[in-house]
PDB file of N, CA and C in Angstrom:
ATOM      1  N   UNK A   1      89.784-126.894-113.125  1.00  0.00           N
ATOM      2  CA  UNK A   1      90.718-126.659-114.202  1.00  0.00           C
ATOM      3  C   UNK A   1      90.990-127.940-114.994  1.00  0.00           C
ATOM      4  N   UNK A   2      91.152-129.122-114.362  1.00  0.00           N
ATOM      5  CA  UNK A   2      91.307-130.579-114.904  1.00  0.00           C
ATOM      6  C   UNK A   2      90.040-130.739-115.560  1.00  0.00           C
ATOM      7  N   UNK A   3      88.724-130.832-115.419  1.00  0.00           N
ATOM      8  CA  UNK A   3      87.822-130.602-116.221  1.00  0.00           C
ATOM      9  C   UNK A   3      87.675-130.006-117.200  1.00  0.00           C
ATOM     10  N   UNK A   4      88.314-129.069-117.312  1.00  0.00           N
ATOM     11  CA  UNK A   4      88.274-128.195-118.233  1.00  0.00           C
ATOM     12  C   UNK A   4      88.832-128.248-119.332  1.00  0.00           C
ATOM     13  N   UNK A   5      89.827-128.960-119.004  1.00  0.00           N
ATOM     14  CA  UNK A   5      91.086-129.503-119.709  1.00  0.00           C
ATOM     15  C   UNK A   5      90.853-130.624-120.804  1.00  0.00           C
ATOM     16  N   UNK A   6      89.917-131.088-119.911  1.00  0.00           N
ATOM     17  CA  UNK A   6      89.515-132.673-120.531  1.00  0.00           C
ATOM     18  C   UNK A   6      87.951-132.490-121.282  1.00  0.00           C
ATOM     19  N   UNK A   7      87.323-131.256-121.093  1.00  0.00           N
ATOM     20  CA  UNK A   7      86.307-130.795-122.020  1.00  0.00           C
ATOM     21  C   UNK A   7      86.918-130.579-123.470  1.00  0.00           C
ATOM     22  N   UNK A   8      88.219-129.724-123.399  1.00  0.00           N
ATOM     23  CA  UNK A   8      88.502-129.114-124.590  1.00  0.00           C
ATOM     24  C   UNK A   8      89.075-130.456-125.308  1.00  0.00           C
ATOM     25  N   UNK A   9      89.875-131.613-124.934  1.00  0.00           N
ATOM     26  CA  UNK A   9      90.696-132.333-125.410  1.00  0.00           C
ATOM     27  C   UNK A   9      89.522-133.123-126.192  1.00  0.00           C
ATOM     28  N   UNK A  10      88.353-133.503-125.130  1.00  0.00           N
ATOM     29  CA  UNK A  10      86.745-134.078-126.169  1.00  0.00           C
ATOM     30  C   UNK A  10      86.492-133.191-127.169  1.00  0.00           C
ATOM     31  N   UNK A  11      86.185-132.548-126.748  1.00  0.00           N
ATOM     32  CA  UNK A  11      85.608-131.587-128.243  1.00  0.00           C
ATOM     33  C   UNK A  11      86.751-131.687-129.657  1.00  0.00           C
ATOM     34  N   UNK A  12      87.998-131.076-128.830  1.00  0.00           N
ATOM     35  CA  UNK A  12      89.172-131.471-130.265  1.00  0.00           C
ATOM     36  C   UNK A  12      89.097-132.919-130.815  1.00  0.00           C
ATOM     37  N   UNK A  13      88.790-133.996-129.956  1.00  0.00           N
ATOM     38  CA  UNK A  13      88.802-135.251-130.497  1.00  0.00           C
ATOM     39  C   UNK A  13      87.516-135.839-131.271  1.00  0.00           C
ATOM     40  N   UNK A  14      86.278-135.018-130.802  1.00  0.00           N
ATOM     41  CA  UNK A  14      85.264-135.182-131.413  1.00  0.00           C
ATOM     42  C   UNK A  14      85.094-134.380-132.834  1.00  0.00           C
ATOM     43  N   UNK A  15      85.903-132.906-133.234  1.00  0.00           N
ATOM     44  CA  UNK A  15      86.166-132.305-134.567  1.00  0.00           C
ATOM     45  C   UNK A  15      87.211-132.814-135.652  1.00  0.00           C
ATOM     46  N   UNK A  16      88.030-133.488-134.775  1.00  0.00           N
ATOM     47  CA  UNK A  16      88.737-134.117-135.571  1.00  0.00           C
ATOM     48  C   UNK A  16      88.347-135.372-136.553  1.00  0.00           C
ATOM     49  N   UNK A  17      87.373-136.240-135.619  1.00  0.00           N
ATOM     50  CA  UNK A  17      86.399-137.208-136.208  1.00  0.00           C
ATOM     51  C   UNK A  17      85.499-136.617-137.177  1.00  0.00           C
ATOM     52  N   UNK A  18      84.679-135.926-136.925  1.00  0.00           N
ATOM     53  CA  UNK A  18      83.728-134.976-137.707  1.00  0.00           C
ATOM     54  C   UNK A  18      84.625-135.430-139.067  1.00  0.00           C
ATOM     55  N   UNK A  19      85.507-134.539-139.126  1.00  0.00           N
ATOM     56  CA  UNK A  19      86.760-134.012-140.241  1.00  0.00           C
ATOM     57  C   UNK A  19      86.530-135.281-141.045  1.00  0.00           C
ATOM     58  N   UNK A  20      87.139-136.182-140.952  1.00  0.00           N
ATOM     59  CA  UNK A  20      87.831-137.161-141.429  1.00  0.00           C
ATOM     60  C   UNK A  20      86.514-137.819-141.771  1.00  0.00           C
ATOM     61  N   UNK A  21      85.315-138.096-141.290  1.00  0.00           N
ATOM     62  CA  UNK A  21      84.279-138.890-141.570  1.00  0.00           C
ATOM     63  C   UNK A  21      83.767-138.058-142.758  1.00  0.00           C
ATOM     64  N   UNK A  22      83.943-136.604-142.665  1.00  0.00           N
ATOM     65  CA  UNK A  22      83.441-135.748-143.817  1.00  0.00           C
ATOM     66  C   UNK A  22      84.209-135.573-145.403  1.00  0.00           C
ATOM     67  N   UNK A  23      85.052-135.917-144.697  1.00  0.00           N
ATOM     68  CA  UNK A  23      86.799-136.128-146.093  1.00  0.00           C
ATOM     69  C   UNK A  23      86.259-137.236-146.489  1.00  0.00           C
ATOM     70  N   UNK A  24      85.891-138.770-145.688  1.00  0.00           N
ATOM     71  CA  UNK A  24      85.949-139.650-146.701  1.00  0.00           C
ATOM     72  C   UNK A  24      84.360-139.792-147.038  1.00  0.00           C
ATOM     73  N   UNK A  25      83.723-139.314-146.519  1.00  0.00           N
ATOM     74  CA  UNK A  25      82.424-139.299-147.447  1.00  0.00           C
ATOM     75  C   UNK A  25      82.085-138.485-148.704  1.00  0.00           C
ATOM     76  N   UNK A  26      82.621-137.273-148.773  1.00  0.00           N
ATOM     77  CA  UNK A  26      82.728-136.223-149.705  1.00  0.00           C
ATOM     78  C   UNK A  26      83.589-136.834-151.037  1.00  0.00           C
ATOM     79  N   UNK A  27      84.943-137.520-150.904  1.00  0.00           N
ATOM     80  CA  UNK A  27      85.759-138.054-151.854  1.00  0.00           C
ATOM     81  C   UNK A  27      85.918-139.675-151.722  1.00  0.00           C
ATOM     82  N   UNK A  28      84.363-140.334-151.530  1.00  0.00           N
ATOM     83  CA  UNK A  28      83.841-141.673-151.777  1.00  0.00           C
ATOM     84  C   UNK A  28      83.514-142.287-153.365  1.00  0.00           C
ATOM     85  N   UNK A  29      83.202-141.272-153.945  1.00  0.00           N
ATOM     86  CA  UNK A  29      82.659-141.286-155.200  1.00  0.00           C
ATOM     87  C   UNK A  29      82.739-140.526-155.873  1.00  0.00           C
ATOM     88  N   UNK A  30      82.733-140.676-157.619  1.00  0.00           N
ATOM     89  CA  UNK A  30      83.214-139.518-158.475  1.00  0.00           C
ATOM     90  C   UNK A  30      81.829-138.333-158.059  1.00  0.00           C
ATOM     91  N   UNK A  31      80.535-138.717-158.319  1.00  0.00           N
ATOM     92  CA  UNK A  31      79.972-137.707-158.339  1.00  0.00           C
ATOM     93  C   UNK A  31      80.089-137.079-157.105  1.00  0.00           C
ATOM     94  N   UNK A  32      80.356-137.982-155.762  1.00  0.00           N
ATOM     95  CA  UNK A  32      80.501-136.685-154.532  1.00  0.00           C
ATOM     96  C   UNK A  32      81.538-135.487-154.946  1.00  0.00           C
ATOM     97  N   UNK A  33      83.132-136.222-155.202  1.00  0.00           N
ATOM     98  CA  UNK A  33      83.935-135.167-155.658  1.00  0.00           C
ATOM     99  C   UNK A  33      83.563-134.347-156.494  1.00  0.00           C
ATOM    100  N   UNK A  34      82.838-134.438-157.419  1.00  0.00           N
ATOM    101  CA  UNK A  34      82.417-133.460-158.398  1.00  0.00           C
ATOM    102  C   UNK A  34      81.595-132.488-157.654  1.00  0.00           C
ATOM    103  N   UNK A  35      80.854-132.747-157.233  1.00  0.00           N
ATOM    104  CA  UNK A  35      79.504-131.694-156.884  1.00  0.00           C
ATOM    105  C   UNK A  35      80.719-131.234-155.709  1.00  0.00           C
ATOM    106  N   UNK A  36      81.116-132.156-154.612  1.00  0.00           N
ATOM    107  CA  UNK A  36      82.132-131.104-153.513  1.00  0.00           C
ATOM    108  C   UNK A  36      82.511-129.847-154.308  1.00  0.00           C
ATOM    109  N   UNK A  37      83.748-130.184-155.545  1.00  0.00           N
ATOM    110  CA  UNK A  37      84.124-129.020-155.739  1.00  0.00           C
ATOM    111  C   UNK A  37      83.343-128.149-156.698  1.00  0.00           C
ATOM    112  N   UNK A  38      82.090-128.210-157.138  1.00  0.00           N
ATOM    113  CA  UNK A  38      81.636-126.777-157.241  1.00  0.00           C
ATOM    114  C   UNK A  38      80.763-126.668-156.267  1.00  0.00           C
ATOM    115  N   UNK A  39      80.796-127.371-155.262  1.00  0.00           N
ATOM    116  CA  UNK A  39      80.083-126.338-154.182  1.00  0.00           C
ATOM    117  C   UNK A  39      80.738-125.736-153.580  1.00  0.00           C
ATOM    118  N   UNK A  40      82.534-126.197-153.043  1.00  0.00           N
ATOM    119  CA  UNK A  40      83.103-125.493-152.969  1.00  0.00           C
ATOM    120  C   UNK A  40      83.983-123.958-153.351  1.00  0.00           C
ATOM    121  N   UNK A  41      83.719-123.728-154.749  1.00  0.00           N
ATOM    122  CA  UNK A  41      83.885-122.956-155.800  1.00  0.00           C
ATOM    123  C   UNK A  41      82.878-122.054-155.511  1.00  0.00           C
ATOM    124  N   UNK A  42      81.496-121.768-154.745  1.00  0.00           N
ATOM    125  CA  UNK A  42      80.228-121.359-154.992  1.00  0.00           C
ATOM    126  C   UNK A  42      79.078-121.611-155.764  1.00  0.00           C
ATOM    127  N   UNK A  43      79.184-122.516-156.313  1.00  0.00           N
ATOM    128  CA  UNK A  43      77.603-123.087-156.977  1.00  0.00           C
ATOM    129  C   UNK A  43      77.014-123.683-155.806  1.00  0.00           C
ATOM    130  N   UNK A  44      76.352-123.162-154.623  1.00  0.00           N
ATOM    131  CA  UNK A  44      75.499-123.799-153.394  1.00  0.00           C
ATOM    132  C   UNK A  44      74.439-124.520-154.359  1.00  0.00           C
ATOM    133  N   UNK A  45      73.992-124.590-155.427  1.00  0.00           N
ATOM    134  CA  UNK A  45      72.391-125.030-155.555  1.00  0.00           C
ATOM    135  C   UNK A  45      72.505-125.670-156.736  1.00  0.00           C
ATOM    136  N   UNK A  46      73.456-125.166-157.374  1.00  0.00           N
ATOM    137  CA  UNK A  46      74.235-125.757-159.206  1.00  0.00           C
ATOM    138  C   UNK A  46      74.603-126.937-158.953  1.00  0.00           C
ATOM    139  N   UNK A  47      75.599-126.907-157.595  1.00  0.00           N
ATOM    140  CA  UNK A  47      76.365-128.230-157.820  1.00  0.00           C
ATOM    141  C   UNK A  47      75.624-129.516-157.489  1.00  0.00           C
ATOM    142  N   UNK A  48      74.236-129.330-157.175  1.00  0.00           N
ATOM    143  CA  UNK A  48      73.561-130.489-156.923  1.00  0.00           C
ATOM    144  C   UNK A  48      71.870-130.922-158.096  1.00  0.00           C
ATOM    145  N   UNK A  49      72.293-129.746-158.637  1.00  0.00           N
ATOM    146  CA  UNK A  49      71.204-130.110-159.472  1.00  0.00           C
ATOM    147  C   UNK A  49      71.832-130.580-161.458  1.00  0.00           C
ATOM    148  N   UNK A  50      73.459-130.084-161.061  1.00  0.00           N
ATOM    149  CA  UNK A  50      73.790-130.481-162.794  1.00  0.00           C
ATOM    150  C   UNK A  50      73.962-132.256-162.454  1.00  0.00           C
ATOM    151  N   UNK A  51      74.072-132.767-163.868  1.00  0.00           N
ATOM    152  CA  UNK A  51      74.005-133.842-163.893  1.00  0.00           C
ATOM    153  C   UNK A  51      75.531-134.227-164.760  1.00  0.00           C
ATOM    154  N   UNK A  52      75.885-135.237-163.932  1.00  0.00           N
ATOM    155  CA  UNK A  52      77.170-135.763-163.987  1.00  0.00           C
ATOM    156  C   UNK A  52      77.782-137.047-165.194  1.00  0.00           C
ATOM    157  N   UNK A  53      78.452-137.305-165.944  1.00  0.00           N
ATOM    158  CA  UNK A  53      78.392-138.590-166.866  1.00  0.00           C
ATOM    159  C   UNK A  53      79.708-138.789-167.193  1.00  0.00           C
ATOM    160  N   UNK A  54      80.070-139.987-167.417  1.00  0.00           N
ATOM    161  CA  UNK A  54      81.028-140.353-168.037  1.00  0.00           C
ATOM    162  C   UNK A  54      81.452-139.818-169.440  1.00  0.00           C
ATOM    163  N   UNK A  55      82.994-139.604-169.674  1.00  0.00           N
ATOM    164  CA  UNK A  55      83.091-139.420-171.167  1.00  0.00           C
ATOM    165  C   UNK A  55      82.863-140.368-171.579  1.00  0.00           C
ATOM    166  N   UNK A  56      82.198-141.207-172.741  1.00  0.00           N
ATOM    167  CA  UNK A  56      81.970-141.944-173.696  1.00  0.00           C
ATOM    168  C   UNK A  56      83.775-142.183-174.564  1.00  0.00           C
ATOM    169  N   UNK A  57      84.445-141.773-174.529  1.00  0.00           N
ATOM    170  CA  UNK A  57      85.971-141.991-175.497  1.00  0.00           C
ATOM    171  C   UNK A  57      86.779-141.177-174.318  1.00  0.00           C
ATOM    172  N   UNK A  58      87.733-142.065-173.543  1.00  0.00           N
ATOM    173  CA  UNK A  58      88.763-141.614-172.884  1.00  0.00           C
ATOM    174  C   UNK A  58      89.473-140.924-173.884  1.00  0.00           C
ATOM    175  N   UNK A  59      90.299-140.089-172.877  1.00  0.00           N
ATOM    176  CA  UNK A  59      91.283-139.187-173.418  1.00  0.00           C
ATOM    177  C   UNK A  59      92.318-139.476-173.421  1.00  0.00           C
ATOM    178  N   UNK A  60      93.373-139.273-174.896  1.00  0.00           N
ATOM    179  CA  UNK A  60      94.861-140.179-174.665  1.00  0.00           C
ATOM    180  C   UNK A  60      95.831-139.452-173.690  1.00  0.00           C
ATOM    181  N   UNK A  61      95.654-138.313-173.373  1.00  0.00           N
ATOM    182  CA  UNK A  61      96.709-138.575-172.439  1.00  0.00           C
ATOM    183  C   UNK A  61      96.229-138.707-170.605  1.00  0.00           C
ATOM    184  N   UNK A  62      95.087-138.586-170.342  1.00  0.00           N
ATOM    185  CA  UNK A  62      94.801-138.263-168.922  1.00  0.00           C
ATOM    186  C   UNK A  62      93.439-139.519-169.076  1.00  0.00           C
ATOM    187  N   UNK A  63      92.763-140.249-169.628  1.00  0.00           N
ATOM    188  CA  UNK A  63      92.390-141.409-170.002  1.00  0.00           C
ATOM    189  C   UNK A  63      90.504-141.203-169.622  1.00  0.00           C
ATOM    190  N   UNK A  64      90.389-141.469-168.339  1.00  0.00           N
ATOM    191  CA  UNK A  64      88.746-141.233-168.699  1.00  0.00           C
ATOM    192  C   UNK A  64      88.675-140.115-167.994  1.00  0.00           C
ATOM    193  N   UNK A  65      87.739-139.691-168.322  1.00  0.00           N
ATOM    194  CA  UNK A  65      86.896-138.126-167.847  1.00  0.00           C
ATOM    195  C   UNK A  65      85.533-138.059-167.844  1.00  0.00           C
ATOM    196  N   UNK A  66      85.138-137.185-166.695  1.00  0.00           N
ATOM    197  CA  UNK A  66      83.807-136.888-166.471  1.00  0.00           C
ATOM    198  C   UNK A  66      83.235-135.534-167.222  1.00  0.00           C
ATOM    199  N   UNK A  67      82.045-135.345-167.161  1.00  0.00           N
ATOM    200  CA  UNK A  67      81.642-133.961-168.103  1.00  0.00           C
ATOM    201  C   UNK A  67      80.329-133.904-167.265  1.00  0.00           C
ATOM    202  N   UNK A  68      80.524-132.808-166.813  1.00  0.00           N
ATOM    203  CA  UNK A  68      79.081-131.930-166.336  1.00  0.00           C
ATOM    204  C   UNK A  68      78.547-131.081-167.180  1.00  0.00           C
ATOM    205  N   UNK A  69      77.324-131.475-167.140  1.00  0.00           N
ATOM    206  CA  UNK A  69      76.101-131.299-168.049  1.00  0.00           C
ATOM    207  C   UNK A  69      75.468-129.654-167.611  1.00  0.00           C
ATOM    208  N   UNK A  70      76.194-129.316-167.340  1.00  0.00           N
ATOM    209  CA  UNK A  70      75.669-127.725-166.601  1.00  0.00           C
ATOM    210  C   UNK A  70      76.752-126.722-167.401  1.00  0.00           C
ATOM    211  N   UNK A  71      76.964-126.062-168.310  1.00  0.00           N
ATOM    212  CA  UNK A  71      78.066-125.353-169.031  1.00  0.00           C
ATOM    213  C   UNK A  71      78.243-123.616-168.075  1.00  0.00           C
ATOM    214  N   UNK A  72      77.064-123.604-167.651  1.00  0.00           N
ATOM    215  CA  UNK A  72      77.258-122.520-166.927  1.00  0.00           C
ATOM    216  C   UNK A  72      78.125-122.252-165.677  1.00  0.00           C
ATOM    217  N   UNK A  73      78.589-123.522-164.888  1.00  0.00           N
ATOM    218  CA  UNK A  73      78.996-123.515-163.756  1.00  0.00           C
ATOM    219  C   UNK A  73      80.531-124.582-163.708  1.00  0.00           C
ATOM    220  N   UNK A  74      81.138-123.762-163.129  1.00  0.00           N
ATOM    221  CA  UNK A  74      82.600-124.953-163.339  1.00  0.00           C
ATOM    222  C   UNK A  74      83.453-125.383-164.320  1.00  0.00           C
ATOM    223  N   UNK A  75      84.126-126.083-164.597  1.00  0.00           N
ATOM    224  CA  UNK A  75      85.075-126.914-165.470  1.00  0.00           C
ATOM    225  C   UNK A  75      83.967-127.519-166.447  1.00  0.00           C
ATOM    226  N   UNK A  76      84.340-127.735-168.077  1.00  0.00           N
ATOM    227  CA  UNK A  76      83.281-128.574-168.753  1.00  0.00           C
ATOM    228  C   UNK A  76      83.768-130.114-168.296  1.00  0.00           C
ATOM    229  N   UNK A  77      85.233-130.303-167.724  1.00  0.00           N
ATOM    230  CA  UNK A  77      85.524-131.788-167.881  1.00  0.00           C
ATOM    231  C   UNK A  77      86.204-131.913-166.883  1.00  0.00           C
ATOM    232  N   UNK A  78      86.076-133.124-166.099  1.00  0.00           N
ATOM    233  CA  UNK A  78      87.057-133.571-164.868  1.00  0.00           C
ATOM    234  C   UNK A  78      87.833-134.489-165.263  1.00  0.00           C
ATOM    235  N   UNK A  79      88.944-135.021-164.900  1.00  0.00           N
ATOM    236  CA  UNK A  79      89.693-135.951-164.894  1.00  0.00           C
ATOM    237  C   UNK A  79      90.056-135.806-163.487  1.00  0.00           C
ATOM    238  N   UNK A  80      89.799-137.269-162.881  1.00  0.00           N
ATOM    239  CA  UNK A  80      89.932-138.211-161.673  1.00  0.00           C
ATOM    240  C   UNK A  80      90.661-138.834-161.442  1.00  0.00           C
ATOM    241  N   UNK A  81      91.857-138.918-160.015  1.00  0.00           N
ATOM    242  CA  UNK A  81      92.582-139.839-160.029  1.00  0.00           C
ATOM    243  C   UNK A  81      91.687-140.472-158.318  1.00  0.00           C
ATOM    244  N   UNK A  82      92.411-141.819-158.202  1.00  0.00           N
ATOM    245  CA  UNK A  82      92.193-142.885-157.324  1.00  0.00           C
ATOM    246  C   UNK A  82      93.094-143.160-156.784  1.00  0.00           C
ATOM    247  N   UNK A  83      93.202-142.487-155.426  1.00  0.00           N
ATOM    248  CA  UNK A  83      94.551-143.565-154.542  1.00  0.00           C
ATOM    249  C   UNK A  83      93.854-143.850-152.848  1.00  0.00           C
ATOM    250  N   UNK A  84      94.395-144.490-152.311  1.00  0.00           N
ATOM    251  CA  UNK A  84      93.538-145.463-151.095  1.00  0.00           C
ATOM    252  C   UNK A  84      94.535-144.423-149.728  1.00  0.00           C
ATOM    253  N   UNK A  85      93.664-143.852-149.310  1.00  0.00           N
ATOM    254  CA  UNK A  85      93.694-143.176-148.106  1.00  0.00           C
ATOM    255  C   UNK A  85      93.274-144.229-146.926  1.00  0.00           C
ATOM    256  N   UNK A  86      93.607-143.244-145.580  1.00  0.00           N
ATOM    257  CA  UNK A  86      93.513-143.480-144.418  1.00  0.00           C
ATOM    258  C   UNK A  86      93.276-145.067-144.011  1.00  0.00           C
ATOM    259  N   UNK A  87      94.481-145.782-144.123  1.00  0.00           N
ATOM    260  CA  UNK A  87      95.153-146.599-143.483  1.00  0.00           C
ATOM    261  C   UNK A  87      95.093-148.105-144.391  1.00  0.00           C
ATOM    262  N   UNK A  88      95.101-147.176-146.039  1.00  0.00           N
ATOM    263  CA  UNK A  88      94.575-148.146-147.210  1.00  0.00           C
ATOM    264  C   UNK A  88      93.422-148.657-147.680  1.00  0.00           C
ATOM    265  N   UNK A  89      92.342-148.504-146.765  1.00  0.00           N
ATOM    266  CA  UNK A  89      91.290-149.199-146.745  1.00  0.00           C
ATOM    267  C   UNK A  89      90.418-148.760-147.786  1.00  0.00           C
ATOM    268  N   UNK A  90      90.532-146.974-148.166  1.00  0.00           N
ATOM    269  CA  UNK A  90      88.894-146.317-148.729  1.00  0.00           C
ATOM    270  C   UNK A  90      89.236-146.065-149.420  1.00  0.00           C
ATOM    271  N   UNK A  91      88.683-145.971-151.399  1.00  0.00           N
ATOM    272  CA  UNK A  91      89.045-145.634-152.122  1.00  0.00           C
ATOM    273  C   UNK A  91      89.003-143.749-151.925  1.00  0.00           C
ATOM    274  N   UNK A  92      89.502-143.115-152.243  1.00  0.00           N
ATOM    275  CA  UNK A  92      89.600-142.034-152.303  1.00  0.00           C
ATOM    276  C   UNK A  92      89.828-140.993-153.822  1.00  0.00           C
ATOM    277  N   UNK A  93      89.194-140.605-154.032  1.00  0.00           N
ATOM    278  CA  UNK A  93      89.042-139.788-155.308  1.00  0.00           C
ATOM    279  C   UNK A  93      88.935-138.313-155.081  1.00  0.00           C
ATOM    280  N   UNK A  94      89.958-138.151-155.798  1.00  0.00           N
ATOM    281  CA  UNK A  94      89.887-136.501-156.006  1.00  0.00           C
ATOM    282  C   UNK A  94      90.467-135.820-157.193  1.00  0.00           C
ATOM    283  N   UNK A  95      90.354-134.505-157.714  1.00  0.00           N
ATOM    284  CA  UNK A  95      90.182-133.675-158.693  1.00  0.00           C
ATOM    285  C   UNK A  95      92.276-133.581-159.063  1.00  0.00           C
ATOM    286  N   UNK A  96      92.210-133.865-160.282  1.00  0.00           N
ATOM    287  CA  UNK A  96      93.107-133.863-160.968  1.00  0.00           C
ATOM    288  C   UNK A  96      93.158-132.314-161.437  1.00  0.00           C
ATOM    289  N   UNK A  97      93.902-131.513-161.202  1.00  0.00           N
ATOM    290  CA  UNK A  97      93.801-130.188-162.124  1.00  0.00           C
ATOM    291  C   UNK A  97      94.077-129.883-162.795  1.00  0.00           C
ATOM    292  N   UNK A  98      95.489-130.884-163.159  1.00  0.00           N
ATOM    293  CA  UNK A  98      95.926-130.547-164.663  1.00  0.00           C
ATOM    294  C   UNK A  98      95.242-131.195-165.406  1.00  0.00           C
ATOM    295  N   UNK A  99      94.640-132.358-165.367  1.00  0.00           N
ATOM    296  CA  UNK A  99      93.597-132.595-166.433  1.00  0.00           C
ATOM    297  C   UNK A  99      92.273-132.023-166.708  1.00  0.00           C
ATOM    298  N   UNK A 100      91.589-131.459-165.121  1.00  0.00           N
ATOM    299  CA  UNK A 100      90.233-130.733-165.560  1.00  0.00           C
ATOM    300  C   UNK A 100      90.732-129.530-166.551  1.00  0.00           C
ATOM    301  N   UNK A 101      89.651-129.061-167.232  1.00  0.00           N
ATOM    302  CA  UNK A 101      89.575-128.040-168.414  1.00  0.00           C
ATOM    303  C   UNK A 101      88.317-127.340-168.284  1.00  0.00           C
ATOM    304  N   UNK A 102      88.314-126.327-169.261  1.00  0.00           N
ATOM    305  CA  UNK A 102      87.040-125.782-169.942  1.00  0.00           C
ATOM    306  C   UNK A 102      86.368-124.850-168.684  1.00  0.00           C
ATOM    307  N   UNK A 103      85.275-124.866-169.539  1.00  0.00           N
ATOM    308  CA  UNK A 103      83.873-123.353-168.815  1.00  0.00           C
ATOM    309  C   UNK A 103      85.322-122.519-168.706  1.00  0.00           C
TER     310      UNK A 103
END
């Protein structure tokens, strides 16, 4: 039963790692966040084949933005914010919603 105990407590401690190594690799970079969330949305095959770019003229009120080059799938425009997760160290980026728009 003590074995048993201490199987399940590994495994929870080993999914929990999983987790967190997958959070900060996924929201490492603008284009990971981007493609994450339309793969999350359902584009399995879209979200890795549109191509990702900077706006060229920030926007005055939400400032720079991204634009995916795929009109068929997702938002036409992201806006990104940056704040430093898990224990300050990693930049962390993720999807602004009141600024994404469009499609």
């Amino acid at each position: 039963m003590k074995r048993k105990c201490i199987v399940i407590i590994l495994i929870c401690f080993v999914l929990i790692i999983l987790n967190i190594g997958f959070d900060i690799f996924t929201h490492s970079t603008v284009e990971r966040v981007i493609r994450a969330d339309l793969f999350f949305r359902g584009y399995f095959v879209k979200a890795f084949k549109t191509e990702i770019s900077k706006r060229p003229i920030p926007d005055s009120q939400y400032g720079t933005m991204y634009i995916c080059r795929n009109p068929g799938i997702g938002p036409d425009s992201y806006h990104l914010e940056k704040k430093y997760k898990y224990f300050g160290e990693f930049e962390y980026w993720y999807v602004d919603i009141n600024g994404t728009g469009g499609g």
